[in-house]
PDB file of N, CA and C in Angstrom:
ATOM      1  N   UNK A   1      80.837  73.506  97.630  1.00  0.00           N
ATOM      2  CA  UNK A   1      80.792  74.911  97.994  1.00  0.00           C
ATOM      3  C   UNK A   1      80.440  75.001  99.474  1.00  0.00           C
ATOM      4  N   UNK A   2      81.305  75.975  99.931  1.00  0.00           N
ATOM      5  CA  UNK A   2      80.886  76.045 101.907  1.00  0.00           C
ATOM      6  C   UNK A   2      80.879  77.854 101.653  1.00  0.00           C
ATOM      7  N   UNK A   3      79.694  77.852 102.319  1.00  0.00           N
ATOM      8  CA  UNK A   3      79.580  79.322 102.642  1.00  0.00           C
ATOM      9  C   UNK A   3      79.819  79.715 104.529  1.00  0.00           C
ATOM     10  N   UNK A   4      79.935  80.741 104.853  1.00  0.00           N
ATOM     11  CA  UNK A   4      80.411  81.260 106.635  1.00  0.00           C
ATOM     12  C   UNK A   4      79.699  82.488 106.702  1.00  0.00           C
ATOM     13  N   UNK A   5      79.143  82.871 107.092  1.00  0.00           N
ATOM     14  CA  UNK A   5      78.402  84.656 107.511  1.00  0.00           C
ATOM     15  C   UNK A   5      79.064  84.685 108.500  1.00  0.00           C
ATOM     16  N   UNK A   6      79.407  86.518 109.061  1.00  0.00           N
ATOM     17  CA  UNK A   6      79.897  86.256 110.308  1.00  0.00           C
ATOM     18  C   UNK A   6      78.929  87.881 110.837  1.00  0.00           C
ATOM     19  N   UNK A   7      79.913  88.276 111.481  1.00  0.00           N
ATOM     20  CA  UNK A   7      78.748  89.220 112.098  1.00  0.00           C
ATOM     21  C   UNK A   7      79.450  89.963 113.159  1.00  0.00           C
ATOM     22  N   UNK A   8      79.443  91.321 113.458  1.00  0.00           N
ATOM     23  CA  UNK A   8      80.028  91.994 114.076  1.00  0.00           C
ATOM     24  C   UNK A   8      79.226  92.462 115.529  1.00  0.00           C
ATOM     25  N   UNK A   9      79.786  92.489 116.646  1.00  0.00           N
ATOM     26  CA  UNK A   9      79.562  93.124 118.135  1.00  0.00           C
ATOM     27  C   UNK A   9      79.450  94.024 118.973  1.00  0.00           C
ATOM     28  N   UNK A  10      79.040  95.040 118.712  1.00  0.00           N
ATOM     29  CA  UNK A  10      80.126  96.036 119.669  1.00  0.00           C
ATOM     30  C   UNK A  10      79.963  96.136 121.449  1.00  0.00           C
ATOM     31  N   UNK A  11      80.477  96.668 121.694  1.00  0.00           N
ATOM     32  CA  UNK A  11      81.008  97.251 122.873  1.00  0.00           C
ATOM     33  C   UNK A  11      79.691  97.372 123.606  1.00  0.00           C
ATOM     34  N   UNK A  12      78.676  97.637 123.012  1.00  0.00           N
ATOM     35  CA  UNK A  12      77.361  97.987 123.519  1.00  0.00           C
ATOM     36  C   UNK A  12      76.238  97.405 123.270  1.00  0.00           C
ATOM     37  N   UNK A  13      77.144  95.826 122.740  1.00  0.00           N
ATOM     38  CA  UNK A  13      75.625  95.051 122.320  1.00  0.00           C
ATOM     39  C   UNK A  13      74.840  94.682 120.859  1.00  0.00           C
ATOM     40  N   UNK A  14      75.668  95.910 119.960  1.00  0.00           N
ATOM     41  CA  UNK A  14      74.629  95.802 118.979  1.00  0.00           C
ATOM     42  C   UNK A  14      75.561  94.727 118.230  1.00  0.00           C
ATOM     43  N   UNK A  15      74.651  94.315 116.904  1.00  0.00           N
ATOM     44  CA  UNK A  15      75.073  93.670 116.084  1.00  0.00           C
ATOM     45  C   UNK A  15      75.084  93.843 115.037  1.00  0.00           C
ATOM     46  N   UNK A  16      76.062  93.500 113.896  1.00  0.00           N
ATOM     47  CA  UNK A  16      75.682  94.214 112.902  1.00  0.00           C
ATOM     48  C   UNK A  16      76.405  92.648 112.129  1.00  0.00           C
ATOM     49  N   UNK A  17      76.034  92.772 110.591  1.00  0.00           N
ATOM     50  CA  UNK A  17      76.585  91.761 109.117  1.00  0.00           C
ATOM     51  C   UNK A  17      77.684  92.008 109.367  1.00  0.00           C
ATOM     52  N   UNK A  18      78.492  91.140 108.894  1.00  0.00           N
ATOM     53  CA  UNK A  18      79.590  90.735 108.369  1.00  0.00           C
ATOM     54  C   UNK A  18      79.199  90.402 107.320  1.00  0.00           C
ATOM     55  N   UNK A  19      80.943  90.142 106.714  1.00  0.00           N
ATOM     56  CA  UNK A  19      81.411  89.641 104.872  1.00  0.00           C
ATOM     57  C   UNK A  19      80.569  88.281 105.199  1.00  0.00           C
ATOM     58  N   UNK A  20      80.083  87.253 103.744  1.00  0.00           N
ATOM     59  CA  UNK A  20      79.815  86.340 103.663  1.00  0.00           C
ATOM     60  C   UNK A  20      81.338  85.824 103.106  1.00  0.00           C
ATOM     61  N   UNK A  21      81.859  84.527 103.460  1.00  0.00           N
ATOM     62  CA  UNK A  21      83.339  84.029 103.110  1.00  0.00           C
ATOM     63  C   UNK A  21      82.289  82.875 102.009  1.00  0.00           C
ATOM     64  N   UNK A  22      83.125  82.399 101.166  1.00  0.00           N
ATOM     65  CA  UNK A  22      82.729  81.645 100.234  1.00  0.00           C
ATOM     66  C   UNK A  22      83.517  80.559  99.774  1.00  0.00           C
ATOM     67  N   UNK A  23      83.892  79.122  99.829  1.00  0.00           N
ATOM     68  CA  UNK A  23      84.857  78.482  99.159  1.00  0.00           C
ATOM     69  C   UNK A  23      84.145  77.739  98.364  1.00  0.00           C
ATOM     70  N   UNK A  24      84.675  77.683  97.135  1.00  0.00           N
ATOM     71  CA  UNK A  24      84.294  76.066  96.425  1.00  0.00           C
ATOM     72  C   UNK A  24      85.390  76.196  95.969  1.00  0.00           C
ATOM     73  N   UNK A  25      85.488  74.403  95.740  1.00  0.00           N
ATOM     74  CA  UNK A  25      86.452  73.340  95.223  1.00  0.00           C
ATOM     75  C   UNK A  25      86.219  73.466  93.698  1.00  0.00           C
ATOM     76  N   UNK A  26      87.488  73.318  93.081  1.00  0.00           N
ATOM     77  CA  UNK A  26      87.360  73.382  91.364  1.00  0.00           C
ATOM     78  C   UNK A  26      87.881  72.185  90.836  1.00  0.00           C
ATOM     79  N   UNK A  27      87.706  72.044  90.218  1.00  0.00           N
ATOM     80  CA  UNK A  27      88.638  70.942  89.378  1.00  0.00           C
ATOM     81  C   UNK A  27      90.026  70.516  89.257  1.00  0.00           C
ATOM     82  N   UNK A  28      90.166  69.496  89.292  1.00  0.00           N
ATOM     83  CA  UNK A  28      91.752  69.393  89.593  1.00  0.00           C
ATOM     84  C   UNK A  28      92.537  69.835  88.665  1.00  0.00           C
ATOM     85  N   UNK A  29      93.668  71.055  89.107  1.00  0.00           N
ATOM     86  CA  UNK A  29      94.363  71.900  88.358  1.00  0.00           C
ATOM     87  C   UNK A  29      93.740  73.117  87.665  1.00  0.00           C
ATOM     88  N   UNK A  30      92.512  73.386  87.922  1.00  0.00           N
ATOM     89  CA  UNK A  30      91.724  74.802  87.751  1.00  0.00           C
ATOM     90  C   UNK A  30      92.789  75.645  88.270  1.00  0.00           C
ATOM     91  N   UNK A  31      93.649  75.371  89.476  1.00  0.00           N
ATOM     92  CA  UNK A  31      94.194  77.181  90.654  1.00  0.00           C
ATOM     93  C   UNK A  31      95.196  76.187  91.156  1.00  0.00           C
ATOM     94  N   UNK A  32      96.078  75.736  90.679  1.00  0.00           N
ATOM     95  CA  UNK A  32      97.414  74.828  91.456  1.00  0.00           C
ATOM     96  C   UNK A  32      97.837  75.998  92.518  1.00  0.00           C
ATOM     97  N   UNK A  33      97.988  76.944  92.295  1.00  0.00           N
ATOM     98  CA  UNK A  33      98.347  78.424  93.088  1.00  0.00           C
ATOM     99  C   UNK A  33      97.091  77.865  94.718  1.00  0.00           C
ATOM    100  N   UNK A  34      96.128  77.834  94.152  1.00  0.00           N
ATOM    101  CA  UNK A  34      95.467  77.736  96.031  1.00  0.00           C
ATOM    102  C   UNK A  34      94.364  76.316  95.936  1.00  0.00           C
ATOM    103  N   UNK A  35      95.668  75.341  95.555  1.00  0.00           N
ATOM    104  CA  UNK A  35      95.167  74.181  95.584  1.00  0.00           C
ATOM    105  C   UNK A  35      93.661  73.324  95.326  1.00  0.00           C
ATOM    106  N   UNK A  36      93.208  74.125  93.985  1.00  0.00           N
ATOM    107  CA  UNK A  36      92.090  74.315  93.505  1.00  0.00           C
ATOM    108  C   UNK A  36      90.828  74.434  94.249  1.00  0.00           C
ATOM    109  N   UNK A  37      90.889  75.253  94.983  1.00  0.00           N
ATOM    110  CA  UNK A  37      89.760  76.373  96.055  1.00  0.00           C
ATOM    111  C   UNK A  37      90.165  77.683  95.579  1.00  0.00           C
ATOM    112  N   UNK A  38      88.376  78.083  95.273  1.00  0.00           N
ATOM    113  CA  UNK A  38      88.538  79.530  94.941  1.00  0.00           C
ATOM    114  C   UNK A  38      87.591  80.538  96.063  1.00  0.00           C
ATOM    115  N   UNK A  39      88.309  81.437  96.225  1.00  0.00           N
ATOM    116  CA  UNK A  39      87.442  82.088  98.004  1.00  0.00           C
ATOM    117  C   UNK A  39      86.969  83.230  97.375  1.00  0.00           C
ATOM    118  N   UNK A  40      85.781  83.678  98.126  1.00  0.00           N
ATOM    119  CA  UNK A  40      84.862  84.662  97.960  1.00  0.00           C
ATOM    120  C   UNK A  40      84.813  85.214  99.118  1.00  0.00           C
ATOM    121  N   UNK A  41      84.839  86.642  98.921  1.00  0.00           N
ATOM    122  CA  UNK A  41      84.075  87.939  99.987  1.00  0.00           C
ATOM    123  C   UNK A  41      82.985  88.393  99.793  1.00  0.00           C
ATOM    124  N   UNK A  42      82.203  88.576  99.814  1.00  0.00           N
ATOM    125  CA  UNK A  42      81.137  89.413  99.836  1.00  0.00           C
ATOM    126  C   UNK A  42      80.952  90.148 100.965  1.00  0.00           C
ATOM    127  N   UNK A  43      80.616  91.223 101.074  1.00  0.00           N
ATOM    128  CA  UNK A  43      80.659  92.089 101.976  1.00  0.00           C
ATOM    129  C   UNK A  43      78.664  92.114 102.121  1.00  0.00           C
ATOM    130  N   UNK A  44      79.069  92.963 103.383  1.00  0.00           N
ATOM    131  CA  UNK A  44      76.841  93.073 103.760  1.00  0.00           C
ATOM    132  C   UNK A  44      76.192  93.710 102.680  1.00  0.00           C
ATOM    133  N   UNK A  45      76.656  94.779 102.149  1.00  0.00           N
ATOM    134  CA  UNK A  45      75.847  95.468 100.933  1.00  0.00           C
ATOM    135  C   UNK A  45      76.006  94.349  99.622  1.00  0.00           C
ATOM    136  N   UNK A  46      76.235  93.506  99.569  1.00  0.00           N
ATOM    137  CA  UNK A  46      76.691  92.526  98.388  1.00  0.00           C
ATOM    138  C   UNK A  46      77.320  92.952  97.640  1.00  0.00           C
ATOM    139  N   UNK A  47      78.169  93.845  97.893  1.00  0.00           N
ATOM    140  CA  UNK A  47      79.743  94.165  97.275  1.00  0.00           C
ATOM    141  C   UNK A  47      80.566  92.974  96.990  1.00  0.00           C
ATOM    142  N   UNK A  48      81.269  92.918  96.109  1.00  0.00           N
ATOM    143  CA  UNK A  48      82.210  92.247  96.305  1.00  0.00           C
ATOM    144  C   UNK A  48      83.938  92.516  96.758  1.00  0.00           C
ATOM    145  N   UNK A  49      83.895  92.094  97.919  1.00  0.00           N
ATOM    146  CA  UNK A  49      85.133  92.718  98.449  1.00  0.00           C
ATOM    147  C   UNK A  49      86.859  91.695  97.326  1.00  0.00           C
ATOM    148  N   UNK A  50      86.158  90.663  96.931  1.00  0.00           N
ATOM    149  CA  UNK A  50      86.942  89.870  96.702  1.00  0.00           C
ATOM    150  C   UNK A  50      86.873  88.513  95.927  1.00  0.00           C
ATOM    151  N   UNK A  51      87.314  88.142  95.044  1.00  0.00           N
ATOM    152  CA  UNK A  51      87.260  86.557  94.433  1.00  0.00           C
ATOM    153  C   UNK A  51      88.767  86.126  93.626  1.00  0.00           C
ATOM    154  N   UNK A  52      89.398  85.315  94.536  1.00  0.00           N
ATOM    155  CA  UNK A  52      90.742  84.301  94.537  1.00  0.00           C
ATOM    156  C   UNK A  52      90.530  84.129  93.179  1.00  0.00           C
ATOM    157  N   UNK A  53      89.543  84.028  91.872  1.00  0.00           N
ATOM    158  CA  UNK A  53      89.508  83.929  90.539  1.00  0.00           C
ATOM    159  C   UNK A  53      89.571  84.888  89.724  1.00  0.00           C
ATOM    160  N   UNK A  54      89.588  85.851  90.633  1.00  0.00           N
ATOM    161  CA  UNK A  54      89.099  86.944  90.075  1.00  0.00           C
ATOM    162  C   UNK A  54      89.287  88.986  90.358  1.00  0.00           C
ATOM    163  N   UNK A  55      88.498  89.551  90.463  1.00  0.00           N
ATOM    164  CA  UNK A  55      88.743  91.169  90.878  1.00  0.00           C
ATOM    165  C   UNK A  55      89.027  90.636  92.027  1.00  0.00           C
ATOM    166  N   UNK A  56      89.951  91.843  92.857  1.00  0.00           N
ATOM    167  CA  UNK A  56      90.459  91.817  94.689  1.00  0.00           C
ATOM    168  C   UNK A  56      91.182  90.315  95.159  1.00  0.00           C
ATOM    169  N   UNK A  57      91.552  89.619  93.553  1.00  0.00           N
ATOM    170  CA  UNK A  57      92.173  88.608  93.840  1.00  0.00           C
ATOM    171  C   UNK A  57      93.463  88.976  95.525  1.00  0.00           C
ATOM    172  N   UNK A  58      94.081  89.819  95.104  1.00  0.00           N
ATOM    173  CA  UNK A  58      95.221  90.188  95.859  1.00  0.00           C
ATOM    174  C   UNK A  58      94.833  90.295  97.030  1.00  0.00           C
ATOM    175  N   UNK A  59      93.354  91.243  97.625  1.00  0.00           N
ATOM    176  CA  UNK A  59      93.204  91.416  98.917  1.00  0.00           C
ATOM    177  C   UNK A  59      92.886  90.283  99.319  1.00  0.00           C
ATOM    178  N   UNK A  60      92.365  89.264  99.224  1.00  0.00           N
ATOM    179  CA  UNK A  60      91.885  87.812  99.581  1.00  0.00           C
ATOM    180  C   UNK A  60      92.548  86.763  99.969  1.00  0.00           C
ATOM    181  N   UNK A  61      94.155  87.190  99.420  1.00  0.00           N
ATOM    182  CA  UNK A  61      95.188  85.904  99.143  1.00  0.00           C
ATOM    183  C   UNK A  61      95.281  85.504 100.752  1.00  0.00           C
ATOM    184  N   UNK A  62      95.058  86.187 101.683  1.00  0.00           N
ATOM    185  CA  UNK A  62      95.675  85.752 103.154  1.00  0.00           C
ATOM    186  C   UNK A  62      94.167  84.783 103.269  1.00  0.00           C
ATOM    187  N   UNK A  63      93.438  84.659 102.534  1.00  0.00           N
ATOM    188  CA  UNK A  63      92.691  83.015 102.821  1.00  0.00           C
ATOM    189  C   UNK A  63      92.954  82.095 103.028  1.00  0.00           C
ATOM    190  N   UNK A  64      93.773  81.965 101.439  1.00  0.00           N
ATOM    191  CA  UNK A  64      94.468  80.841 101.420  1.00  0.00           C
ATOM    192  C   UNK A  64      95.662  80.626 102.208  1.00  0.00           C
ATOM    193  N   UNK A  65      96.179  81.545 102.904  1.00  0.00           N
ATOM    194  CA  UNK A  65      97.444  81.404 103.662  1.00  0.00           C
ATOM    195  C   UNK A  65      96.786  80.970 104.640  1.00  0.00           C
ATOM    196  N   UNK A  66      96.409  81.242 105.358  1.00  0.00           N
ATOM    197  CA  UNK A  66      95.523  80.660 106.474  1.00  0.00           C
ATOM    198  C   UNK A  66      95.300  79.524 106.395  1.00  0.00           C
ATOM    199  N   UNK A  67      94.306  78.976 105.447  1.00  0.00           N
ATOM    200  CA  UNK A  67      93.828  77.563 104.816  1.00  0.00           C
ATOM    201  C   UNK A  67      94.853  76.347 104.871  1.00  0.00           C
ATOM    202  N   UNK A  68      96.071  77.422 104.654  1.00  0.00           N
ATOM    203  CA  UNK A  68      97.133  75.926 104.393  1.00  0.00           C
ATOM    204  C   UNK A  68      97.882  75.526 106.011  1.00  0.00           C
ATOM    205  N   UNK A  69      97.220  75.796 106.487  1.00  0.00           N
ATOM    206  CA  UNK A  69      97.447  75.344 107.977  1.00  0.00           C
ATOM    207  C   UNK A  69      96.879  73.858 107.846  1.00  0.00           C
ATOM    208  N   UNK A  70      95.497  73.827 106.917  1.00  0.00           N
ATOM    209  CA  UNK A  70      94.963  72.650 107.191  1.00  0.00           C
ATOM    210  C   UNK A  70      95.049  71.923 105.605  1.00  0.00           C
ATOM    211  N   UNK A  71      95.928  71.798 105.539  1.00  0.00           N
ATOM    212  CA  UNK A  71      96.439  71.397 103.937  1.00  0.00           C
ATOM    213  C   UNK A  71      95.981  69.570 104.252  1.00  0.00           C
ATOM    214  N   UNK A  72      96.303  69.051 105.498  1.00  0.00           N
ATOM    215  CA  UNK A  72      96.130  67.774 105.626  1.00  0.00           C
ATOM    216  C   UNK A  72      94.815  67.629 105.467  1.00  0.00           C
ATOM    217  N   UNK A  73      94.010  68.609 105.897  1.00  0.00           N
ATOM    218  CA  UNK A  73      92.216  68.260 105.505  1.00  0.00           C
ATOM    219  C   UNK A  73      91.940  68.952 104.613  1.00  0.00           C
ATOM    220  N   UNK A  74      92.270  68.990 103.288  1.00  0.00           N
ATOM    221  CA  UNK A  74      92.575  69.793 101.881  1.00  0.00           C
ATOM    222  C   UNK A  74      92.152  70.748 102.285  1.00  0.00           C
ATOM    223  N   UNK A  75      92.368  71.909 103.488  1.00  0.00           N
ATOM    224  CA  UNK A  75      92.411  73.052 103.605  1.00  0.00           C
ATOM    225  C   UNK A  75      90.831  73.534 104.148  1.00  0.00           C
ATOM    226  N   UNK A  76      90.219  72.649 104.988  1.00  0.00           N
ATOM    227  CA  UNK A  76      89.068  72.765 105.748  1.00  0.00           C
ATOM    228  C   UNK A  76      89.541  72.872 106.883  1.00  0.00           C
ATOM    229  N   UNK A  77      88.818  73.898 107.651  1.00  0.00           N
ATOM    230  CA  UNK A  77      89.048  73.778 109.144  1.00  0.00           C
ATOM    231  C   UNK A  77      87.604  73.359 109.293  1.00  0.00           C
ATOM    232  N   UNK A  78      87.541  72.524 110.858  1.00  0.00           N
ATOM    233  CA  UNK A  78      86.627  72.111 111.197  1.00  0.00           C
ATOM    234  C   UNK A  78      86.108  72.529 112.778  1.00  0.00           C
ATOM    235  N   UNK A  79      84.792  72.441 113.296  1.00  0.00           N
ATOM    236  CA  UNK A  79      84.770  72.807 114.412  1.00  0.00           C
ATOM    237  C   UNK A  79      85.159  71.601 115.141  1.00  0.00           C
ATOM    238  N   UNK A  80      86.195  71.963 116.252  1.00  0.00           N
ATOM    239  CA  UNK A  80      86.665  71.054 117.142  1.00  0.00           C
ATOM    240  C   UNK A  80      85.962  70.012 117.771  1.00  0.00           C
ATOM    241  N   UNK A  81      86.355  68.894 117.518  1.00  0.00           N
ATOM    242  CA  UNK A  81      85.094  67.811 118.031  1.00  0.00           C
ATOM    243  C   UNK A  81      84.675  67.555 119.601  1.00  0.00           C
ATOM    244  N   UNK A  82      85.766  68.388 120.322  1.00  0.00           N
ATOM    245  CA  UNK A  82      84.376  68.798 121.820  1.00  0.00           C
ATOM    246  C   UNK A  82      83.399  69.788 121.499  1.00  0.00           C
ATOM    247  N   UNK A  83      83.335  70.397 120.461  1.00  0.00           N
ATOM    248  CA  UNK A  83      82.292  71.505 120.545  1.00  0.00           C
ATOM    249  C   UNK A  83      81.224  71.010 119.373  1.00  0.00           C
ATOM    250  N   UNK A  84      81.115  69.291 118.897  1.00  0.00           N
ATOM    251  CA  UNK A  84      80.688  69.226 118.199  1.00  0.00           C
ATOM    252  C   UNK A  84      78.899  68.787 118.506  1.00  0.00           C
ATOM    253  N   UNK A  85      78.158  68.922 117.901  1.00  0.00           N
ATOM    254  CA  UNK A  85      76.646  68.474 118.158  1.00  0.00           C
ATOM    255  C   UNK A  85      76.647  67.221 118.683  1.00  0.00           C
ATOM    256  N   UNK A  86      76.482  66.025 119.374  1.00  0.00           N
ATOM    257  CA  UNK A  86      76.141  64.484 118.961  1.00  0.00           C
ATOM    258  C   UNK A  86      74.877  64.027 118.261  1.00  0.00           C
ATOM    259  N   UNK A  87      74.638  63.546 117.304  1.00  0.00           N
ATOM    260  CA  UNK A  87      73.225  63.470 116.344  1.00  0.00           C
ATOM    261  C   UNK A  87      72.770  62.033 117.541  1.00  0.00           C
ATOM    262  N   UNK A  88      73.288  61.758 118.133  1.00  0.00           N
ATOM    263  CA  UNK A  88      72.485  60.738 119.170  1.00  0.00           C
ATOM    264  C   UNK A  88      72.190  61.153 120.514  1.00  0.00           C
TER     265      UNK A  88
END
């Protein structure tokens, strides 16, 4: 399971919540449809805007479209390794 918060800016500084994004991995052949990853929205009020298993399946689907950009890293994007920490 990988969770993402994100968080909104404005124009003037402030900040405000964003959706929490949600993936976990299922079992092989759980979702052949989105290559057994199921994505979550949650919105700031803990709404649920969305679950790939589930209610708002439909609004969510451009996750997985996205995702399959990185089908070679079973659909993880990663932060680019110049921008990565060095643990040494």
């Amino acid at each position: 399971v990988m969770a993402k918060d994100s968080f909104t800016v404005t124009k003037a500084g402030k900040v405000f919540p964003g959706a929490l994004f949600v993936m976990e991995k299922l079992k092989s052949g759980a979702s052949p449809k989105t290559a057994d990853w199921r994505y979550v929205m949650i919105m700031p009020d803990g709404s649920l805007f969305g679950d790939s298993a589930g209610d708002g399946a439909g609004q969510i689907a451009y996750c997985h479209a996205c995702h399959a950009q990185r089908a070679d890293q079973d659909f993880v994007f990663f932060v680019p390794e110049a921008f990565r920490d060095d643990p040494e």
